[in-house]
C-alpha atoms as a PDB file:
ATOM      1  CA  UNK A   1      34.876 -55.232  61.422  1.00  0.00           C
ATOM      2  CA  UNK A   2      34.740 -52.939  58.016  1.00  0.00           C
ATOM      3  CA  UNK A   3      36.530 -50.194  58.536  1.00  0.00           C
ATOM      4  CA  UNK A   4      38.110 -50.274  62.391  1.00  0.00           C
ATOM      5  CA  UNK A   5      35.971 -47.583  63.948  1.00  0.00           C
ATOM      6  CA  UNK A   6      34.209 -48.287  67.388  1.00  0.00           C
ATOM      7  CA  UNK A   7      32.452 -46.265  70.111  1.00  0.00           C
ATOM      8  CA  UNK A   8      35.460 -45.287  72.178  1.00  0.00           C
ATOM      9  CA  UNK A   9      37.470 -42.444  73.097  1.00  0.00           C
ATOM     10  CA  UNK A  10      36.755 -39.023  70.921  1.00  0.00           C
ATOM     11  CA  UNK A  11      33.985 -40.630  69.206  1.00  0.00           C
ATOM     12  CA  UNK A  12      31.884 -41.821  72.074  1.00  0.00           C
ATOM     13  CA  UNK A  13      32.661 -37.902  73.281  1.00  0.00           C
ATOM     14  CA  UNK A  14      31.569 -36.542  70.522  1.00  0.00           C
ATOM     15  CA  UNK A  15      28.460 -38.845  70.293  1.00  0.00           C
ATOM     16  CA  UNK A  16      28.009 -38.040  74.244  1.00  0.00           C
ATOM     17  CA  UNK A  17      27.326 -34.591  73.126  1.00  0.00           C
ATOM     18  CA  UNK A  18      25.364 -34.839  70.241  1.00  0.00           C
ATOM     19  CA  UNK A  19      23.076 -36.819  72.283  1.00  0.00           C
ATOM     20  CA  UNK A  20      22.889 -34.304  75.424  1.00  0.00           C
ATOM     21  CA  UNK A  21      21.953 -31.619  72.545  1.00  0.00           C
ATOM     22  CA  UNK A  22      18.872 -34.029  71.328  1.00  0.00           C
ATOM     23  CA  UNK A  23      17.708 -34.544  74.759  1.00  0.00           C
ATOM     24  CA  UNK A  24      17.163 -30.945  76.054  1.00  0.00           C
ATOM     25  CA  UNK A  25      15.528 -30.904  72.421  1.00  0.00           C
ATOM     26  CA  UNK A  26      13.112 -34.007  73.046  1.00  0.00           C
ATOM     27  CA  UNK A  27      10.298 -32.364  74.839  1.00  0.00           C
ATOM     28  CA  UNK A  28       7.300 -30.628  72.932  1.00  0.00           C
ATOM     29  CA  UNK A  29       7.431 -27.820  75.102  1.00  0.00           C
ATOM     30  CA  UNK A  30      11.281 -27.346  74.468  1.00  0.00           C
ATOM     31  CA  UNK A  31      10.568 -27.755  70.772  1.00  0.00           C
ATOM     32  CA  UNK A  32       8.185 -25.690  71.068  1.00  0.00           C
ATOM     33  CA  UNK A  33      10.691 -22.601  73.385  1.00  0.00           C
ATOM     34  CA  UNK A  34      13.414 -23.408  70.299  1.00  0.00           C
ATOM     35  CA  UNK A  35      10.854 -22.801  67.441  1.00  0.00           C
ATOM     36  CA  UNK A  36       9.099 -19.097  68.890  1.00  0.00           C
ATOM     37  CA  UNK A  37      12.729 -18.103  70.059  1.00  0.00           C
ATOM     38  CA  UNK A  38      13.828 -18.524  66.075  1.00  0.00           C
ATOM     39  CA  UNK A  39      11.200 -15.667  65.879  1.00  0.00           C
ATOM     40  CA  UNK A  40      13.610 -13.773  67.943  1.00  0.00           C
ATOM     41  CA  UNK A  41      14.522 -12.955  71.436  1.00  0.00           C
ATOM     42  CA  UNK A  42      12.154 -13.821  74.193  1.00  0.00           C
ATOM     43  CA  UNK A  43      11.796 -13.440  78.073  1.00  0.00           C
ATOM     44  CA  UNK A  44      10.798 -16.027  80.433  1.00  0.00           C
ATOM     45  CA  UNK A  45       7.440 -14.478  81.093  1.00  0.00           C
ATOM     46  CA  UNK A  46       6.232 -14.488  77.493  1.00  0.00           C
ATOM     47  CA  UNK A  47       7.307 -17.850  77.155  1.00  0.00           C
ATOM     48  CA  UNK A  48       5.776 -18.819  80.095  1.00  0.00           C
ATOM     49  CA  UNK A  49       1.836 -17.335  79.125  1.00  0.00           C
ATOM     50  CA  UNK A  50       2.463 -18.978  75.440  1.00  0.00           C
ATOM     51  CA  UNK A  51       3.130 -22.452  77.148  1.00  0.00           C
ATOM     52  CA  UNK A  52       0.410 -22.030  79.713  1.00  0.00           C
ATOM     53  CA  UNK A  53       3.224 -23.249  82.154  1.00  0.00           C
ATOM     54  CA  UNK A  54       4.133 -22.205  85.674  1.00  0.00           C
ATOM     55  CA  UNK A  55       7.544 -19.811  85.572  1.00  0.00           C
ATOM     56  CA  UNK A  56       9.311 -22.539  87.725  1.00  0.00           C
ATOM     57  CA  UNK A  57       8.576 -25.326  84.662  1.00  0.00           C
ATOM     58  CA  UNK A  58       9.440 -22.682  81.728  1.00  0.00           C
ATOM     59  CA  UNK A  59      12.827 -21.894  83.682  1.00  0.00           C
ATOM     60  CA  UNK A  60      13.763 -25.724  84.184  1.00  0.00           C
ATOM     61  CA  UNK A  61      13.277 -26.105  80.379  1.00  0.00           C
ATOM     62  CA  UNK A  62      15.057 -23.406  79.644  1.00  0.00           C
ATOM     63  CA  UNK A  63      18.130 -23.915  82.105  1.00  0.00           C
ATOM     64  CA  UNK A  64      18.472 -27.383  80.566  1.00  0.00           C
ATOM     65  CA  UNK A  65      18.598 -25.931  77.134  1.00  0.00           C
ATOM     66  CA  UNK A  66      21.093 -23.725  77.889  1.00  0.00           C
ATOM     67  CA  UNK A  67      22.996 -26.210  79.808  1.00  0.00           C
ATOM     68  CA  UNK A  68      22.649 -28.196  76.430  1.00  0.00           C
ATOM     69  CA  UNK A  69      24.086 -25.087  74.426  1.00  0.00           C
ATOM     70  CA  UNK A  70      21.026 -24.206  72.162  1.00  0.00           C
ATOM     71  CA  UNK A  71      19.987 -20.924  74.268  1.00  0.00           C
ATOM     72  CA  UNK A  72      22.190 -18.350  75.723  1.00  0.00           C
ATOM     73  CA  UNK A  73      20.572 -15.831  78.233  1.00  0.00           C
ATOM     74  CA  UNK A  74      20.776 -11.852  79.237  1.00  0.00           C
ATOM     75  CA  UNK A  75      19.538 -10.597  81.958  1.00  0.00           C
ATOM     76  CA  UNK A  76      18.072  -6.935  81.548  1.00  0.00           C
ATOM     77  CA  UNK A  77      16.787  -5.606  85.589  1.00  0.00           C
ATOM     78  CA  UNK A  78      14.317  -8.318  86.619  1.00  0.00           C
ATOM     79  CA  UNK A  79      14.012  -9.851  83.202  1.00  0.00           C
ATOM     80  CA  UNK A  80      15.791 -12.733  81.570  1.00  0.00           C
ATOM     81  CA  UNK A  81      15.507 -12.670  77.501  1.00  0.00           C
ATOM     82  CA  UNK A  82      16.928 -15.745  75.821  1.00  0.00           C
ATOM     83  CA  UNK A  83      17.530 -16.012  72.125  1.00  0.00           C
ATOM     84  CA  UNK A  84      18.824 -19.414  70.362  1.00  0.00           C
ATOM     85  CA  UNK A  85      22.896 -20.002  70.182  1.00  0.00           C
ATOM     86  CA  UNK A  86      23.218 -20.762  66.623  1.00  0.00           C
ATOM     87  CA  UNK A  87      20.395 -20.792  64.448  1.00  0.00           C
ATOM     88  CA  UNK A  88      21.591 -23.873  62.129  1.00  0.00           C
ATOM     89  CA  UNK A  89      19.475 -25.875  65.332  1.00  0.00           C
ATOM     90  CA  UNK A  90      16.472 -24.568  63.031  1.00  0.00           C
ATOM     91  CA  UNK A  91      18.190 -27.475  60.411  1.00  0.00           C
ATOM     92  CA  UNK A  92      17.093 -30.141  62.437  1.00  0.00           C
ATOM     93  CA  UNK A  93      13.327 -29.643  63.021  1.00  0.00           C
ATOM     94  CA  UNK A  94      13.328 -29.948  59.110  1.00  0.00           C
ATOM     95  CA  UNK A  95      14.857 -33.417  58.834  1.00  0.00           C
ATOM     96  CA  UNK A  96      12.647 -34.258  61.500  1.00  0.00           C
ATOM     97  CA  UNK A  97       9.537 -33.017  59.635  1.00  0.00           C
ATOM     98  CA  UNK A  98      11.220 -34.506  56.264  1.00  0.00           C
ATOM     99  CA  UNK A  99      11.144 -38.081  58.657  1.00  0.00           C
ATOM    100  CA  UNK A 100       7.840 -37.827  59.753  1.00  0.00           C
ATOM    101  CA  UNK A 101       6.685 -36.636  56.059  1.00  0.00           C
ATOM    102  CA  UNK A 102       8.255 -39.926  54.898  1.00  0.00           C
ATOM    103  CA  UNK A 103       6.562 -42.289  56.883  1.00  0.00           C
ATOM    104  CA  UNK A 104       3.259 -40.426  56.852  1.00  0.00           C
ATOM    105  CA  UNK A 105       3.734 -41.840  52.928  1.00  0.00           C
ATOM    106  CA  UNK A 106       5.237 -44.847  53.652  1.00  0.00           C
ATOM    107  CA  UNK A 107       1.716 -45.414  56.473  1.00  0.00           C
ATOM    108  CA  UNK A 108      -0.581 -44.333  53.426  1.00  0.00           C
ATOM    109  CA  UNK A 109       0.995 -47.008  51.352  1.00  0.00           C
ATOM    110  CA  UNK A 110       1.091 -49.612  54.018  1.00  0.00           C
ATOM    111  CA  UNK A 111      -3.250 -49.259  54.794  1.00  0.00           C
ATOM    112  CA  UNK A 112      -3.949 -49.039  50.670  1.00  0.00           C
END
């Protein structure tokens, strides 16, 4: 072994929880909730009509992002608004679309 590091202990915690953060993120229609809400604040019920979902199905999504700690939630009378935890989450969809980007060249080079 190189340098002596393994999956154990702080690492595999802190690994544990990068990877609970890219789950609640790897679902179009949570990608989706995470990209209008860095448009700003939203309730459930406008999320709900823009993903043509049932309120019970927008809810779940959301819960798990929050449970995930990339929403936080305020409830105003009989309406919940959520708005994203830290913004920087906004980071990641561009490496993704910098990954995808990359091997939409590297499949144009692979049929020519």
């Amino acid at each position: 072994m190189k340098n002596g590091r393994r999956l154990t202990g702080r690492t595999k915690a802190n690994m544990e929880a990068r990877a609970k953060v890219m789950k609640a993120l790897a679902h179009p229609s949570r990608l989706f909730i995470v990209d209008e809400l860095s448009r700003g604040e939203r309730c459930v019920c406008e999320l709900t009509e823009m993903i043509g979902a049932d309120v019970s199905t927008v809810s779940k999504h959301l819960a798990l992002l929050k449970t995930a700690g990339v929403v936080l939630d305020e409830r105003r009378g009989q309406q919940v608004f959520y708005r994203l935890r830290v913004p920087c989450i906004l980071n990641f969809f561009g490496c993704v679309e910098a990954v995808l980007d990359e091997m939409g060249r590297c499949d144009l080079t692979a049929a020519s």
